[in-house]
C-alpha atoms as a PDB file:
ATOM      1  CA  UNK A   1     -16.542  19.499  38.981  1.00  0.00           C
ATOM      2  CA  UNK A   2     -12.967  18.612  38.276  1.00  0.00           C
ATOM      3  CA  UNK A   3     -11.280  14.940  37.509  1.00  0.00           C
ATOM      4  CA  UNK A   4      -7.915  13.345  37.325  1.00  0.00           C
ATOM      5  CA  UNK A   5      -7.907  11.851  33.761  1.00  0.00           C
ATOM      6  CA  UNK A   6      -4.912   9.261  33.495  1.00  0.00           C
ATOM      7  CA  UNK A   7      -6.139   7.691  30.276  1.00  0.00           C
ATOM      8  CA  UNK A   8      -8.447   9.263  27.552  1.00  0.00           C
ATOM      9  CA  UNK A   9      -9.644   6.028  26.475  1.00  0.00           C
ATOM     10  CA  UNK A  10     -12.065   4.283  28.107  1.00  0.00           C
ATOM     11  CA  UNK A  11     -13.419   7.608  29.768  1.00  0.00           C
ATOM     12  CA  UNK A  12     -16.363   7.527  28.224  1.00  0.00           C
ATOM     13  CA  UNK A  13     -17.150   3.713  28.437  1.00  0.00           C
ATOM     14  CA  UNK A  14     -19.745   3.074  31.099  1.00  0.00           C
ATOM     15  CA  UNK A  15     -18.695   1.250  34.176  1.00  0.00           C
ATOM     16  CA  UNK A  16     -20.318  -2.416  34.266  1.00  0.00           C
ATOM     17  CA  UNK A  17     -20.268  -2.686  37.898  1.00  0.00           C
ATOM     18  CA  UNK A  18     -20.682   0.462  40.243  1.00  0.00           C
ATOM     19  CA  UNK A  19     -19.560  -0.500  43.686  1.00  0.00           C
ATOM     20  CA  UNK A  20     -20.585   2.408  46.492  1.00  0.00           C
ATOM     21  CA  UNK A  21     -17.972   2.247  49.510  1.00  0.00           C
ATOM     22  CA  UNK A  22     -19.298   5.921  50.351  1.00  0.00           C
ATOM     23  CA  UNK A  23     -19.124   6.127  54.246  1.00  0.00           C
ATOM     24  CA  UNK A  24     -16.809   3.164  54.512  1.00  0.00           C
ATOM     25  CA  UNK A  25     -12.937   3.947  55.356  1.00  0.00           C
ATOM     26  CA  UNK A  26      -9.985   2.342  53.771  1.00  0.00           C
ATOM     27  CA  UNK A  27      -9.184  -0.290  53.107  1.00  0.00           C
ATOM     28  CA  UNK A  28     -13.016  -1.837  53.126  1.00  0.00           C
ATOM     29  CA  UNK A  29     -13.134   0.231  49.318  1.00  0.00           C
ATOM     30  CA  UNK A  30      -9.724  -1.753  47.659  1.00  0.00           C
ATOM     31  CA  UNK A  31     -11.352  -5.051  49.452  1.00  0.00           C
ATOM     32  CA  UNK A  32     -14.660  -4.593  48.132  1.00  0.00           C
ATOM     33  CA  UNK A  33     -12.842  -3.723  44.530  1.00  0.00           C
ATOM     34  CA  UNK A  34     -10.922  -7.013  45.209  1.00  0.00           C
ATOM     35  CA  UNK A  35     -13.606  -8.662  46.126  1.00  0.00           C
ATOM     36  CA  UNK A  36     -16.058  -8.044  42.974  1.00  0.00           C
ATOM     37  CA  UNK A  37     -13.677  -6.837  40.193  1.00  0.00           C
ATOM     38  CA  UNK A  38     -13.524 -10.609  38.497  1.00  0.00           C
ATOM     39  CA  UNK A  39     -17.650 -10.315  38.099  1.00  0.00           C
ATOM     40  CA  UNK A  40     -16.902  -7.915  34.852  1.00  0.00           C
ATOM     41  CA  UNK A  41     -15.279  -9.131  31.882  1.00  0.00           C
ATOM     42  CA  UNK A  42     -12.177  -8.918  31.283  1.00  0.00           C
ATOM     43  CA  UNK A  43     -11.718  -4.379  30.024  1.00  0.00           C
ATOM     44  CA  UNK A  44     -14.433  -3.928  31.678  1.00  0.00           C
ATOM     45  CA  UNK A  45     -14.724  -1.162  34.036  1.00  0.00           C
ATOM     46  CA  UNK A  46     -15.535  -0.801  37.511  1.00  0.00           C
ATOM     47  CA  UNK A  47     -16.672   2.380  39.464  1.00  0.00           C
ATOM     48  CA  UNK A  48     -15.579   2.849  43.130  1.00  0.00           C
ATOM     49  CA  UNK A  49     -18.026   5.155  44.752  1.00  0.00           C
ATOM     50  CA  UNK A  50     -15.830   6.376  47.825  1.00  0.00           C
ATOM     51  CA  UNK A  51     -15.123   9.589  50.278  1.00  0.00           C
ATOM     52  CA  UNK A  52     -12.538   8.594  52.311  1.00  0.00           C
ATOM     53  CA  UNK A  53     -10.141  10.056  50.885  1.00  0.00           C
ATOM     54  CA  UNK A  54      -7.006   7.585  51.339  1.00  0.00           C
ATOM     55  CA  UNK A  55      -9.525   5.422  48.671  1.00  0.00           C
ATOM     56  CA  UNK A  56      -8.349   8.253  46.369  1.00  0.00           C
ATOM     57  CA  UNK A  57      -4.692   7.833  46.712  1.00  0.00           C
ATOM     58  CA  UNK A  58      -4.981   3.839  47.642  1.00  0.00           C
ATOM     59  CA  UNK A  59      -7.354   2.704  45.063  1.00  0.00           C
ATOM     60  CA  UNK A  60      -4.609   3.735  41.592  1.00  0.00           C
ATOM     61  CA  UNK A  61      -1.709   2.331  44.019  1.00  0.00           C
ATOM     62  CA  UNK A  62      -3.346  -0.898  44.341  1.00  0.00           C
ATOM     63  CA  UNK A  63      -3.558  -0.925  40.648  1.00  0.00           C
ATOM     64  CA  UNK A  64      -0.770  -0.467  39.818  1.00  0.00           C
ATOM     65  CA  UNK A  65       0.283  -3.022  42.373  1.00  0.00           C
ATOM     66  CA  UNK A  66      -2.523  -6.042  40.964  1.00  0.00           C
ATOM     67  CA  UNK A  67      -1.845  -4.573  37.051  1.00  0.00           C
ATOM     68  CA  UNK A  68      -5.168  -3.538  36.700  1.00  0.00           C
ATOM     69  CA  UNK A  69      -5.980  -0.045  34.885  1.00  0.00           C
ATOM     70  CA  UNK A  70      -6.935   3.666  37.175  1.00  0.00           C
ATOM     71  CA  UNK A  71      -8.985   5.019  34.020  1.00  0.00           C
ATOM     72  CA  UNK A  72     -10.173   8.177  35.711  1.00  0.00           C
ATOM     73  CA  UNK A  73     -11.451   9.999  39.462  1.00  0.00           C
ATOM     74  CA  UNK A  74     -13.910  12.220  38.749  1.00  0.00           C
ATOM     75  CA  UNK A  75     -15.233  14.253  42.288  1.00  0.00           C
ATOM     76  CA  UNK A  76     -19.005  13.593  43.003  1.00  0.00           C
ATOM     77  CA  UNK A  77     -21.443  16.217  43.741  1.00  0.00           C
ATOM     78  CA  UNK A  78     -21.693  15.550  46.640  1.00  0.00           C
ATOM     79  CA  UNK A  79     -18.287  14.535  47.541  1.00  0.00           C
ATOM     80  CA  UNK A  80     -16.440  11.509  47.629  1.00  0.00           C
ATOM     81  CA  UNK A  81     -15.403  10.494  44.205  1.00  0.00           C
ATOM     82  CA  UNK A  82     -16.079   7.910  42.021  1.00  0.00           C
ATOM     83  CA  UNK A  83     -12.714   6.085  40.955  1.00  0.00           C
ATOM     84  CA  UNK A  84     -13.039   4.038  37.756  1.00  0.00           C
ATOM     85  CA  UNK A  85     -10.952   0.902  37.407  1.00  0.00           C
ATOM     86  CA  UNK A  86     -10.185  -1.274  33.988  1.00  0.00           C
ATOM     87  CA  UNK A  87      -9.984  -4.765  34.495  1.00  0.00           C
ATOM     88  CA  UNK A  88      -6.929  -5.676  32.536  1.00  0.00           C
ATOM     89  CA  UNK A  89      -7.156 -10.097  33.314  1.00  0.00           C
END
Protein backbone atom coordinates (compact mmCIF):
# COMPACT_ATOMS: atom_id res chain seq x y z
CA UNK A 1 0.00 0.00 0.00
CA UNK A 2 1.46 3.31 -1.00
CA UNK A 3 0.19 7.11 -0.09
CA UNK A 4 0.78 10.63 -1.17
CA UNK A 5 1.82 12.35 2.14
CA UNK A 6 1.60 16.28 1.63
CA UNK A 7 1.82 17.08 5.33
CA UNK A 8 3.38 14.92 8.18
CA UNK A 9 1.26 16.42 10.69
CA UNK A 10 -1.98 15.51 11.20
CA UNK A 11 -1.31 11.99 9.52
CA UNK A 12 -1.84 10.23 12.29
CA UNK A 13 -4.90 12.15 13.75
CA UNK A 14 -8.06 10.17 13.18
CA UNK A 15 -10.57 11.52 10.78
CA UNK A 16 -13.85 12.76 12.72
CA UNK A 17 -16.10 12.25 9.90
CA UNK A 18 -15.51 9.39 7.24
CA UNK A 19 -17.62 10.14 4.24
CA UNK A 20 -17.73 6.91 1.61
CA UNK A 21 -18.37 8.30 -2.08
CA UNK A 22 -16.98 4.74 -3.25
CA UNK A 23 -18.99 3.94 -6.49
CA UNK A 24 -20.08 7.52 -6.95
CA UNK A 25 -18.25 9.62 -9.87
CA UNK A 26 -17.06 13.13 -9.62
CA UNK A 27 -18.09 15.59 -8.67
CA UNK A 28 -20.91 13.85 -6.21
CA UNK A 29 -17.38 13.16 -3.78
CA UNK A 30 -16.20 17.27 -3.59
CA UNK A 31 -20.21 17.92 -3.12
CA UNK A 32 -20.67 15.50 -0.51
CA UNK A 33 -17.17 16.96 1.13
CA UNK A 34 -18.90 20.39 0.66
CA UNK A 35 -21.78 19.36 1.85
CA UNK A 36 -20.69 17.82 5.42
CA UNK A 37 -17.18 19.29 6.01
CA UNK A 38 -18.68 22.24 8.49
CA UNK A 39 -20.16 19.16 10.84
CA UNK A 40 -16.33 18.75 12.26
CA UNK A 41 -14.70 21.33 14.17
CA UNK A 42 -12.78 23.54 12.97
CA UNK A 43 -8.77 21.12 12.28
CA UNK A 44 -10.67 18.53 12.22
CA UNK A 45 -10.29 16.01 9.62
CA UNK A 46 -12.42 14.49 7.16
CA UNK A 47 -11.91 11.16 5.18
CA UNK A 48 -13.19 10.90 1.55
CA UNK A 49 -13.70 7.29 0.79
CA UNK A 50 -13.62 7.44 -3.18
CA UNK A 51 -12.53 5.33 -6.52
CA UNK A 52 -13.17 7.44 -9.15
CA UNK A 53 -10.26 8.49 -9.73
CA UNK A 54 -10.74 12.29 -10.91
CA UNK A 55 -11.84 12.45 -6.80
CA UNK A 56 -8.06 11.88 -6.49
CA UNK A 57 -6.85 14.73 -8.52
CA UNK A 58 -10.22 16.98 -7.82
CA UNK A 59 -10.60 16.54 -4.19
CA UNK A 60 -6.64 18.53 -3.18
CA UNK A 61 -7.64 21.07 -6.15
CA UNK A 62 -10.77 21.96 -4.53
CA UNK A 63 -8.77 22.57 -1.48
CA UNK A 64 -6.69 24.45 -2.41
CA UNK A 65 -9.40 26.38 -4.16
CA UNK A 66 -11.93 26.65 -0.62
CA UNK A 67 -8.38 26.95 1.66
CA UNK A 68 -9.01 23.94 3.33
CA UNK A 69 -5.98 21.40 4.07
CA UNK A 70 -5.23 17.79 1.55
CA UNK A 71 -3.45 16.05 4.68
CA UNK A 72 -2.83 12.76 2.94
CA UNK A 73 -4.35 9.88 0.04
CA UNK A 74 -3.57 6.77 1.16
CA UNK A 75 -4.84 3.76 -1.62
CA UNK A 76 -7.44 1.33 -0.03
CA UNK A 77 -7.22 -2.31 -0.19
CA UNK A 78 -9.45 -2.63 -2.15
CA UNK A 79 -9.08 0.31 -4.30
CA UNK A 80 -10.32 3.64 -4.35
CA UNK A 81 -8.56 5.74 -1.85
CA UNK A 82 -9.37 7.41 1.07
CA UNK A 83 -8.43 11.26 0.76
CA UNK A 84 -8.13 13.03 4.12
CA UNK A 85 -9.09 16.68 4.33
CA UNK A 86 -8.24 19.37 7.34
CA UNK A 87 -10.80 21.72 7.96
CA UNK A 88 -8.88 24.92 8.23
CA UNK A 89 -12.42 27.54 9.15
Amino acid sequence: MTSRQTAAEGSTQPPALTIDALGKKCPIPIIMLAEQINQVPRNGIVSVLADDPAAFTDIPAWCRLKSHHHVASHELPGGGWAIHVRRNY
